[in-house]
N, C-alpha and C. Protein backbone atom coordinates (compact mmCIF):
# COMPACT_ATOMS: atom_id res chain seq x y z
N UNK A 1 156.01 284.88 147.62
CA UNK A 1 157.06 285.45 146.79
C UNK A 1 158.42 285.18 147.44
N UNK A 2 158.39 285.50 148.51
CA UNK A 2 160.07 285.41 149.90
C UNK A 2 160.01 284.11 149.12
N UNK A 3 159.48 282.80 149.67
CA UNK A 3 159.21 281.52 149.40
C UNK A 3 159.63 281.03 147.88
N UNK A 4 159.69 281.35 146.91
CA UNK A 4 159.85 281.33 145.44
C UNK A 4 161.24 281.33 145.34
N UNK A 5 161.36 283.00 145.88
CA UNK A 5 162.74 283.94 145.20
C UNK A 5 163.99 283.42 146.30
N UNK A 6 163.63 282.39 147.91
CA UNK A 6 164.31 282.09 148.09
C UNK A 6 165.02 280.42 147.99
N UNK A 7 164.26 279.97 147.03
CA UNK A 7 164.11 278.92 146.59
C UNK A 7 165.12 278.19 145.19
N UNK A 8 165.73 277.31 144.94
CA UNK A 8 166.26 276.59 143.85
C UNK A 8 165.00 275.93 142.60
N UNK A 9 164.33 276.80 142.66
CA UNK A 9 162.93 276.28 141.92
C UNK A 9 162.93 277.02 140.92
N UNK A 10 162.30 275.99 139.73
CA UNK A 10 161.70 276.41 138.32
C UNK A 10 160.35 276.43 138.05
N UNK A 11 159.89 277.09 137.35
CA UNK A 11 158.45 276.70 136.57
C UNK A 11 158.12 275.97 135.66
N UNK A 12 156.79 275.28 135.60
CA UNK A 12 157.67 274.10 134.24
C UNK A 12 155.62 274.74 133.72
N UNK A 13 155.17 275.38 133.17
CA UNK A 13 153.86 275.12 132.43
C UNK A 13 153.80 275.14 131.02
N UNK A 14 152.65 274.99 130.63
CA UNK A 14 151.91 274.47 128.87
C UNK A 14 151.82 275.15 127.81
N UNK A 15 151.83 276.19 128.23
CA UNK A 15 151.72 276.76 126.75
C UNK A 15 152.25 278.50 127.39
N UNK A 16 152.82 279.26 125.91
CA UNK A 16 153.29 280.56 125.78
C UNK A 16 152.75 281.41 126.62
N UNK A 17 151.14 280.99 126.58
CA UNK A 17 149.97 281.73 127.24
C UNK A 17 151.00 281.94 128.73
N UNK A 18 150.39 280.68 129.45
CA UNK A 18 151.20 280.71 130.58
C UNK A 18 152.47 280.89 131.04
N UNK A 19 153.17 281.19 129.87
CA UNK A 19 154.65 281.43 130.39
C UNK A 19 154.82 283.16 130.59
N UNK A 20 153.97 283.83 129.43
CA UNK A 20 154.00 285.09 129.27
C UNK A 20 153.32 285.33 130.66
N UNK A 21 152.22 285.10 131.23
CA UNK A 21 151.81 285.57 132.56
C UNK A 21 153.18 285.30 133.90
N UNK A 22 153.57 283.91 133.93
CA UNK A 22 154.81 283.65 134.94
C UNK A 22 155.99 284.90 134.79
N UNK A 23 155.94 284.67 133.17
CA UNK A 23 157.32 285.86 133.48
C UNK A 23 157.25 287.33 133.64
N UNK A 24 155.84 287.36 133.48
CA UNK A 24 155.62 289.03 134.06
C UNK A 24 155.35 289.05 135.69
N UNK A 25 154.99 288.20 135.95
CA UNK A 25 154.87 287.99 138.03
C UNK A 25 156.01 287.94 138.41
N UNK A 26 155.85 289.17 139.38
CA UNK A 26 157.10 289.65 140.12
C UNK A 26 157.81 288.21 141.44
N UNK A 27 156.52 287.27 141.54
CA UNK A 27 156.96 285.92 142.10
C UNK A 27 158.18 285.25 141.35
N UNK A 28 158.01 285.19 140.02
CA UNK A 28 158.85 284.45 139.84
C UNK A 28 160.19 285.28 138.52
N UNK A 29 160.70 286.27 138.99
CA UNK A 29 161.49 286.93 138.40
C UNK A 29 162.65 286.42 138.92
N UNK A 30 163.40 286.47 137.81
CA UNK A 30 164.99 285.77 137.62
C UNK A 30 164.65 284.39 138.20
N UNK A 31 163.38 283.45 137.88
CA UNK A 31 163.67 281.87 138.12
C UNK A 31 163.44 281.26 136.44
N UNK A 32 163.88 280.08 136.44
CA UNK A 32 164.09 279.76 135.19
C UNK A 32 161.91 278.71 135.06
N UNK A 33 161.77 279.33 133.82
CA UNK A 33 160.37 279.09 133.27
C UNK A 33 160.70 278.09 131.92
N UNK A 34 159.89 277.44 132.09
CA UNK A 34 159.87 276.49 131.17
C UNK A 34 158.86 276.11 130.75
N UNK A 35 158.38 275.83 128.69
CA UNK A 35 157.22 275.84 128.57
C UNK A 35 157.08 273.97 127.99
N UNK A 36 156.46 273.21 128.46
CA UNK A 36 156.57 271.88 128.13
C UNK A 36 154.75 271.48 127.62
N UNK A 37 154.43 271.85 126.64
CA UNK A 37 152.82 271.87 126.10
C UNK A 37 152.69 269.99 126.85
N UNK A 38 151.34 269.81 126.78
CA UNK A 38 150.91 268.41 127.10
C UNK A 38 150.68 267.50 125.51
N UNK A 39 150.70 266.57 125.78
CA UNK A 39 150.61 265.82 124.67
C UNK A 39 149.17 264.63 124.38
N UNK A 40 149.50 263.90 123.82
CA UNK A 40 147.88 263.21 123.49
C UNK A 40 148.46 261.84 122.85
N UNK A 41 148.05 260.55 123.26
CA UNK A 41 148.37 259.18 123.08
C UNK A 41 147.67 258.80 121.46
N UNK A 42 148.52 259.29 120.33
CA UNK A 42 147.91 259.34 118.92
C UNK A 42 147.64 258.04 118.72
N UNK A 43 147.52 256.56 119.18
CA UNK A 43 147.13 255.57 119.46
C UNK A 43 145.48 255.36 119.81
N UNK A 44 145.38 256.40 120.47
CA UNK A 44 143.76 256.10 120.96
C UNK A 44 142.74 257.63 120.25
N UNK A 45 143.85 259.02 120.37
CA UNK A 45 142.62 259.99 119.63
C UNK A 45 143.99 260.07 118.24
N UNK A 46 142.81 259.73 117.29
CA UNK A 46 143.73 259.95 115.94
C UNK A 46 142.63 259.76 114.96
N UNK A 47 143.11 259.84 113.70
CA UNK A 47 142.14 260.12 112.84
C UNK A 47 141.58 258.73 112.14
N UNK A 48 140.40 259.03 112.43
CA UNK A 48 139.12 257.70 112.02
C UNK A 48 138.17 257.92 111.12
N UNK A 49 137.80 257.02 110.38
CA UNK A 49 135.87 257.39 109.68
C UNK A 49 135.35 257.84 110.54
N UNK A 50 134.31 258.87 110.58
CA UNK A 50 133.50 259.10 111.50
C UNK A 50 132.00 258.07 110.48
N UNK A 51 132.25 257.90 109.74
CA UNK A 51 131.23 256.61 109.32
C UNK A 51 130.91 255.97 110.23
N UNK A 52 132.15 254.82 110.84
CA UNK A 52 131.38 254.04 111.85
C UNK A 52 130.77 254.55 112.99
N UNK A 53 132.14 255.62 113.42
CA UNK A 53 131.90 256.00 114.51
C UNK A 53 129.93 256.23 114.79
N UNK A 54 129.85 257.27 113.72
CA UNK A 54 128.43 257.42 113.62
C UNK A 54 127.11 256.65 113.58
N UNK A 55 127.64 255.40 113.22
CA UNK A 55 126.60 254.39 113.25
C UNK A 55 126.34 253.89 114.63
N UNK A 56 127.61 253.93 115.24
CA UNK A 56 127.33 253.70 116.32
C UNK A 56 126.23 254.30 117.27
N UNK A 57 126.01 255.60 117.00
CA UNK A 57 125.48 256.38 118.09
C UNK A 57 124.29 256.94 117.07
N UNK A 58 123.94 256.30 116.02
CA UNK A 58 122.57 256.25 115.15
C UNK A 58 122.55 257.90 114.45
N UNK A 59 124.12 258.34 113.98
CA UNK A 59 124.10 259.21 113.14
C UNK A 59 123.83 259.50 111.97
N UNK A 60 123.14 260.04 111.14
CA UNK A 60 123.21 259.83 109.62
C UNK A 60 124.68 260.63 109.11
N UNK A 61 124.92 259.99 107.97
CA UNK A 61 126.80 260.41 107.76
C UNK A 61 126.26 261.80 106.85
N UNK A 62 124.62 262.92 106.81
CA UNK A 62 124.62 264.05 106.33
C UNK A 62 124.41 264.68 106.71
N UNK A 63 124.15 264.20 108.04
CA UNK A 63 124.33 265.03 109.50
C UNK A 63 125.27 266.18 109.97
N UNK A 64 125.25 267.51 110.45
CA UNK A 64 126.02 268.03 110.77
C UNK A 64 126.30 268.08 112.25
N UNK A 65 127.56 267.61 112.54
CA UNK A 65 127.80 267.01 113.65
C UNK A 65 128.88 268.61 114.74
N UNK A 66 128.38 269.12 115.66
CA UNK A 66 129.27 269.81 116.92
C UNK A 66 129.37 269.19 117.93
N UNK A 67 130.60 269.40 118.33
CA UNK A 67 130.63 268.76 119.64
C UNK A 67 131.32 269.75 120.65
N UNK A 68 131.00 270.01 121.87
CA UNK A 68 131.17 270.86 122.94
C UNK A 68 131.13 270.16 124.16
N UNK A 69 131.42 271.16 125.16
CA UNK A 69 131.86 271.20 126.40
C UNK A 69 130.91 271.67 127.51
N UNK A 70 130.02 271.12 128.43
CA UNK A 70 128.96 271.43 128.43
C UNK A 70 129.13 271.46 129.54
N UNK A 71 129.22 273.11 130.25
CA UNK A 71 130.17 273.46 131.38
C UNK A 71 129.15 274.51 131.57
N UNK A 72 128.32 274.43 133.30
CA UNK A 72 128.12 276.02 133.82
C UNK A 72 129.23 276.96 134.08
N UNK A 73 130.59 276.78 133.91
CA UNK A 73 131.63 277.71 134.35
C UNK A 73 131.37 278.92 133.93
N UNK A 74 131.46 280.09 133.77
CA UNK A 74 131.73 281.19 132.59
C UNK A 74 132.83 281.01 132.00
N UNK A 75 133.70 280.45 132.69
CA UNK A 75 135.27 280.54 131.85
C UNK A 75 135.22 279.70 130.63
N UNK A 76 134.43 278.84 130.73
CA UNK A 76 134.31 277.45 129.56
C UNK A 76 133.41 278.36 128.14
N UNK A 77 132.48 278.91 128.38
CA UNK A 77 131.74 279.83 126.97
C UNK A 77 130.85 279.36 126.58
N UNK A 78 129.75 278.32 127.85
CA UNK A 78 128.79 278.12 127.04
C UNK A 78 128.10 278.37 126.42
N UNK A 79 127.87 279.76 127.23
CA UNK A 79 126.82 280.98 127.09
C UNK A 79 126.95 281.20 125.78
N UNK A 80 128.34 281.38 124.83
CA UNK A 80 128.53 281.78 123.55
C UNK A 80 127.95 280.96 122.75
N UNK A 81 128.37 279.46 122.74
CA UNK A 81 127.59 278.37 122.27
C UNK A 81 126.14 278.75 122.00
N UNK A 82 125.42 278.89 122.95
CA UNK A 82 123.94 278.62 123.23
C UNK A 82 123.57 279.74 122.46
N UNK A 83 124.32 280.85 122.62
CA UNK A 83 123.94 282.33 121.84
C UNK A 83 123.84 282.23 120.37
N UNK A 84 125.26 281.61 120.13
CA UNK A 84 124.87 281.43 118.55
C UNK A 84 123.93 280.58 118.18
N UNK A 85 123.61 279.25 118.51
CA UNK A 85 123.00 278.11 118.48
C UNK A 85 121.52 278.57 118.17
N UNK A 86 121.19 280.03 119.17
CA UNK A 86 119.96 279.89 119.45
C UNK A 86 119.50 280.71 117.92
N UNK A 87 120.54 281.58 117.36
CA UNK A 87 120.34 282.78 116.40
C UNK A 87 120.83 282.11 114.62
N UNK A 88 120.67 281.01 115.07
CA UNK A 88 121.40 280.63 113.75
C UNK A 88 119.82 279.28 113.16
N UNK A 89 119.66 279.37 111.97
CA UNK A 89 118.55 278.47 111.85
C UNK A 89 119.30 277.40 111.08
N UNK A 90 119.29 275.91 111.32
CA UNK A 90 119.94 275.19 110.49
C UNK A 90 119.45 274.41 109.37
N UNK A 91 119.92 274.64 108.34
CA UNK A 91 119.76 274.18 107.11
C UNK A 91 119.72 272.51 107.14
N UNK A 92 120.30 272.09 107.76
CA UNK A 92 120.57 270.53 107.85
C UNK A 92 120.05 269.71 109.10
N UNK A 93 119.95 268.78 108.62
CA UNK A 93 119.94 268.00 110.50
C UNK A 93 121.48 268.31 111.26
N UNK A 94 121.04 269.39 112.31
CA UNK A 94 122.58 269.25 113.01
C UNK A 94 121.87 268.56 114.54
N UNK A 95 123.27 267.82 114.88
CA UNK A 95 123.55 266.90 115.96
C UNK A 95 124.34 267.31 116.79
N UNK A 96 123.94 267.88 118.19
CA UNK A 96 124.83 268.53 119.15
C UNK A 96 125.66 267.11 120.02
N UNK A 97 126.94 267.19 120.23
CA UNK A 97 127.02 266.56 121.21
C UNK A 97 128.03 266.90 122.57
N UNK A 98 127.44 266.44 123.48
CA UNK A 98 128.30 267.21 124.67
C UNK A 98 128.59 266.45 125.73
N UNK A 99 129.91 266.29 126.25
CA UNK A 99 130.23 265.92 127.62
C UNK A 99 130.69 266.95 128.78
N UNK A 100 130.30 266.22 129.72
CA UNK A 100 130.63 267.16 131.17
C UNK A 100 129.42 266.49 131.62
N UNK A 101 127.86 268.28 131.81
CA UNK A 101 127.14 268.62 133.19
C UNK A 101 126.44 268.28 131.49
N UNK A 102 125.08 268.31 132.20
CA UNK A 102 123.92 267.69 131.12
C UNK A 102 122.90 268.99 131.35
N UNK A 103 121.60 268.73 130.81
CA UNK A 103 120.29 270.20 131.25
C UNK A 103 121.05 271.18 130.63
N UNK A 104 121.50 272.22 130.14
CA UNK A 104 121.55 272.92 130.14
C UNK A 104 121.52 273.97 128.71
N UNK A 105 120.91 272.92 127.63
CA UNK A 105 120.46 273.30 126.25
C UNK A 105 119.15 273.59 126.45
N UNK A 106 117.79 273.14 127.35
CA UNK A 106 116.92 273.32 126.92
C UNK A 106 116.46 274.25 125.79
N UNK A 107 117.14 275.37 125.58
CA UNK A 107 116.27 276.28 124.65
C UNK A 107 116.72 275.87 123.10
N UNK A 108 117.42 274.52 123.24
CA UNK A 108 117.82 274.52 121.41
C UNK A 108 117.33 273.19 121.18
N UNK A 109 116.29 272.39 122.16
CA UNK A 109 116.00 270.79 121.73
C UNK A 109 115.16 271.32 120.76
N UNK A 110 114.36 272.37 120.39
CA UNK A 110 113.64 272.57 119.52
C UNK A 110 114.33 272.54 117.71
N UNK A 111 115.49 272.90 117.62
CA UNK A 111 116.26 272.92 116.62
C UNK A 111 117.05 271.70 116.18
N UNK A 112 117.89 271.02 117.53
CA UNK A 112 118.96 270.60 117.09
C UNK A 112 118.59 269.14 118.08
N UNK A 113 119.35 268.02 117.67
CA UNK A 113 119.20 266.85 118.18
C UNK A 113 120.11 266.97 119.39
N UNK A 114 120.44 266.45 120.13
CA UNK A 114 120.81 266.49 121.46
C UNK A 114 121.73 265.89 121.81
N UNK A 115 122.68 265.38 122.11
CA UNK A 115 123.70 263.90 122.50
C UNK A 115 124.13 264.39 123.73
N UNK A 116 123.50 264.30 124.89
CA UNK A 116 124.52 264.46 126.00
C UNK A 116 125.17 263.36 126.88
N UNK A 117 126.60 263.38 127.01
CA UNK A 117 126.91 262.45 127.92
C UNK A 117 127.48 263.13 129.12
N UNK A 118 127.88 262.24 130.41
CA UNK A 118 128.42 262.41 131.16
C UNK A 118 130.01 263.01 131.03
N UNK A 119 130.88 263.22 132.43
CA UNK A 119 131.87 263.40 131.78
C UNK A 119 132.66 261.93 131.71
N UNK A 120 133.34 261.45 130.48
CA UNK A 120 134.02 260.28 129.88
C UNK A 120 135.31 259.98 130.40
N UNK A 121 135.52 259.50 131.10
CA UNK A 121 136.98 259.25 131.81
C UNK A 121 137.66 258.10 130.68
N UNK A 122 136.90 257.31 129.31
CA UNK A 122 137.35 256.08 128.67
C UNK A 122 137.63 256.94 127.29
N UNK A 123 139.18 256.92 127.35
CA UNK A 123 139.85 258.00 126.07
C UNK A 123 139.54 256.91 125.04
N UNK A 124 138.88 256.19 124.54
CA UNK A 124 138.52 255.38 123.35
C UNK A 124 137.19 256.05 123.06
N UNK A 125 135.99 255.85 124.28
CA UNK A 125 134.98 256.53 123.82
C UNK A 125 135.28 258.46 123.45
N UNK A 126 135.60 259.02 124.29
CA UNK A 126 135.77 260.50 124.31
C UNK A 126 136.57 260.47 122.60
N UNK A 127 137.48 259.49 122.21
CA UNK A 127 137.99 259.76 121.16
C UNK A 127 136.91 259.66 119.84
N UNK A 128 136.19 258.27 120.04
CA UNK A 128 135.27 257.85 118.72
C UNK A 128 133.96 259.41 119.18
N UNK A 129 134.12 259.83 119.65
CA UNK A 129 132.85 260.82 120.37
C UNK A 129 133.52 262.43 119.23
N UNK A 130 134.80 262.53 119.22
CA UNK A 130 135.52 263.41 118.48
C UNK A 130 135.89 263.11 117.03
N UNK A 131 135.91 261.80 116.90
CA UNK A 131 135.54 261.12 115.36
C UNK A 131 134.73 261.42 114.97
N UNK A 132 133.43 261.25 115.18
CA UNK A 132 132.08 261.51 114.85
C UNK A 132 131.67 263.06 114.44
N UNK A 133 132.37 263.65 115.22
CA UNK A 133 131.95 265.29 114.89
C UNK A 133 132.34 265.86 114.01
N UNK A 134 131.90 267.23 113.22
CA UNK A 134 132.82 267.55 112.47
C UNK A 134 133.57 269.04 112.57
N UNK A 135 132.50 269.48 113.78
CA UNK A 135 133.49 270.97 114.57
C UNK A 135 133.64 270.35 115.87
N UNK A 136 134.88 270.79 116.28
CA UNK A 136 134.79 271.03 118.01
C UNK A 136 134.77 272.45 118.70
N UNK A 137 133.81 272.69 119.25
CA UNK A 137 133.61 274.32 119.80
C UNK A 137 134.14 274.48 121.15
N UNK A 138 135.03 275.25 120.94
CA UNK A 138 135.79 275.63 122.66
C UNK A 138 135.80 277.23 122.64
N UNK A 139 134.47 277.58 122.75
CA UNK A 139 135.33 279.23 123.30
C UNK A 139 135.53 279.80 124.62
N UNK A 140 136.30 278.96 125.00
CA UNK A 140 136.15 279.37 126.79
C UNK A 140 137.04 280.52 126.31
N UNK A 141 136.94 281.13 127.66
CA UNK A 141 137.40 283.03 127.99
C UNK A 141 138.27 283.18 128.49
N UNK A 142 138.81 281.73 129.63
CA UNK A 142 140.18 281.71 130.09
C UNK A 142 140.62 280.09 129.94
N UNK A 143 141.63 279.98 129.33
CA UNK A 143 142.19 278.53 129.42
C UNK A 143 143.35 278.27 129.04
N UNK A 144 144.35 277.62 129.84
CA UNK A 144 145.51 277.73 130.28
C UNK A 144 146.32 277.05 128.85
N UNK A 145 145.41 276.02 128.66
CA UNK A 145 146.23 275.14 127.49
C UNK A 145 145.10 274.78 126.41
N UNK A 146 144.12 273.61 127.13
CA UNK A 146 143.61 273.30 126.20
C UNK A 146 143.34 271.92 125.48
N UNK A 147 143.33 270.95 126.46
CA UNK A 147 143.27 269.63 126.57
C UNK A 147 142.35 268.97 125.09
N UNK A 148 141.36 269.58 125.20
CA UNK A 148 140.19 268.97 124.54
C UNK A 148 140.40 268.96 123.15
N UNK A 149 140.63 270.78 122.96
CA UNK A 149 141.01 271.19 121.89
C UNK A 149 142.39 270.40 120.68
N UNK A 150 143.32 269.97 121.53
CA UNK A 150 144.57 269.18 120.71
C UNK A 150 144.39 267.35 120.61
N UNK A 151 143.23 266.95 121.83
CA UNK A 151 142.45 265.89 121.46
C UNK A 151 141.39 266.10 120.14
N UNK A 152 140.54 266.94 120.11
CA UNK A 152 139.72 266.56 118.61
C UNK A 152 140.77 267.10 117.64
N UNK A 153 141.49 267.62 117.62
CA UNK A 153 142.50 267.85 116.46
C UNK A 153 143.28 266.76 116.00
N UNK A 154 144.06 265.33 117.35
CA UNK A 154 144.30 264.64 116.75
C UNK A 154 143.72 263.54 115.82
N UNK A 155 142.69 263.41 116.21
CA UNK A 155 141.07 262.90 115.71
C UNK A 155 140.92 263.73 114.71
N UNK A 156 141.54 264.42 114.16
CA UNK A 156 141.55 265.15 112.86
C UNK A 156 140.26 266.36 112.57
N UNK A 157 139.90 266.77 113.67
CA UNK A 157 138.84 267.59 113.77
C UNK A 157 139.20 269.48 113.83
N UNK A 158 138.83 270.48 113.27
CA UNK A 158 138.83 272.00 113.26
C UNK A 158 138.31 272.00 114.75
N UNK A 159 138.64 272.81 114.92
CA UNK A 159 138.48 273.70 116.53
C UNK A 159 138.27 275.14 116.30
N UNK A 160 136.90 275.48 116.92
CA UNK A 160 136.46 276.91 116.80
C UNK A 160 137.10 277.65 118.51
N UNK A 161 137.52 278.67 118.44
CA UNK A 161 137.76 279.09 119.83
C UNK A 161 138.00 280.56 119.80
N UNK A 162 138.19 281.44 120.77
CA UNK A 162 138.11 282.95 120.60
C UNK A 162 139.15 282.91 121.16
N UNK A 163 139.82 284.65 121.05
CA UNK A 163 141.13 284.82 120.83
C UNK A 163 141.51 284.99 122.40
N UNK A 164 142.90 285.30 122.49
CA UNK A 164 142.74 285.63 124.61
C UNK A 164 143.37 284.61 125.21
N UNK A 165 143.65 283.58 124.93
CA UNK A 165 143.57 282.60 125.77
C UNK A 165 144.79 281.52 125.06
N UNK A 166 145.03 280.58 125.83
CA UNK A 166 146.07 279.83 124.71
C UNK A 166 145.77 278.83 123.77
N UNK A 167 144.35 278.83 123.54
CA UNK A 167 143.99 278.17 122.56
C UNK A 167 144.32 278.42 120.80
N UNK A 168 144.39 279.59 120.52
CA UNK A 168 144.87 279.71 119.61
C UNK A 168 146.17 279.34 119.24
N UNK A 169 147.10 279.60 120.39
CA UNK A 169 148.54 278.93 120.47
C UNK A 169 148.27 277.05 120.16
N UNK A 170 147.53 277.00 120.93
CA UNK A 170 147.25 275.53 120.76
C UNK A 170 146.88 275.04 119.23
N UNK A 171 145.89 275.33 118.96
CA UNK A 171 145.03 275.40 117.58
C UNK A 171 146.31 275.43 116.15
């Protein structure tokens, strides 16, 4: 705090979320906060057929397609995912798909088809991967901004997420 308050320094973070927490911390009272959201290269995630996309990865286009975040964190919400997933019976062929950590659906291969990948560092694939879907599920419990979430949106995709957090700001 000494360190902060005796300092020529600003805050520069992403979203309202985070500004409302900075400006209530007694660290950084009377320094100037600034909220600068992150942005997304509408060149590479933007809105596509998920037709092809889908052929690619041997989708049928009457498929119901989610795509998630496939995170042991608690903060990420898998747990919520899996909860509903497990209580919900689906009417259709639905097609899960997920990047990050892998294993950790076992209890829904019985229902739902599976897609897991690694985590995708190639914003072409991660993008045609958000083409293809037709929800993106984020209910993490704490999250600052929200990366993923304003990527499948530019990819023209709905985003499910719970309230709390700055995703809704995002959304």
């Amino acid at each position: 705090k000494l360190s902060i308050q005796a300092s020529n320094i600003s805050a520069i973070v992403a979203s309202r979320w985070m500004e409302d927490f900075a400006r209530k911390s007694p660290i950084w009272s009377g320094k100037p906060i600034y909220r600068v959201p992150f942005g997304v290269d509408q060149q590479i995630f933007n809105v596509n057929t998920s037709i092809e996309t889908r052929k690619k990865l041997g989708i049928s286009s009457t498929a119901i397609v989610l795509m998630f975040r496939q995170d042991a964190s608690p903060f990420k919400g898998l747990d919520v995912i899996i909860s509903a997933l497990e209580n919900v019976t689906p009417h259709k062929d639905t097609i899960l798909i997920t990047v990050g950590q892998r294993g950790r659906l076992e209890t829904l291969k019985e229902k739902y088809s599976i897609l897991e990948f690694d985590w995708i560092k190639d914003d072409y694939k991660l993008a045609e991967l958000y083409q293809t879907c037709d929800l993106f599920l984020m209910p993490s419990r704490q999250e600052a901004f929200g990366m993923m979430a304003i990527e499948a949106m530019s990819c023209g995709k709905p985003v499910l997420a719970l309230d709390g957090t700055a995703l809704p700001e995002v959304i």
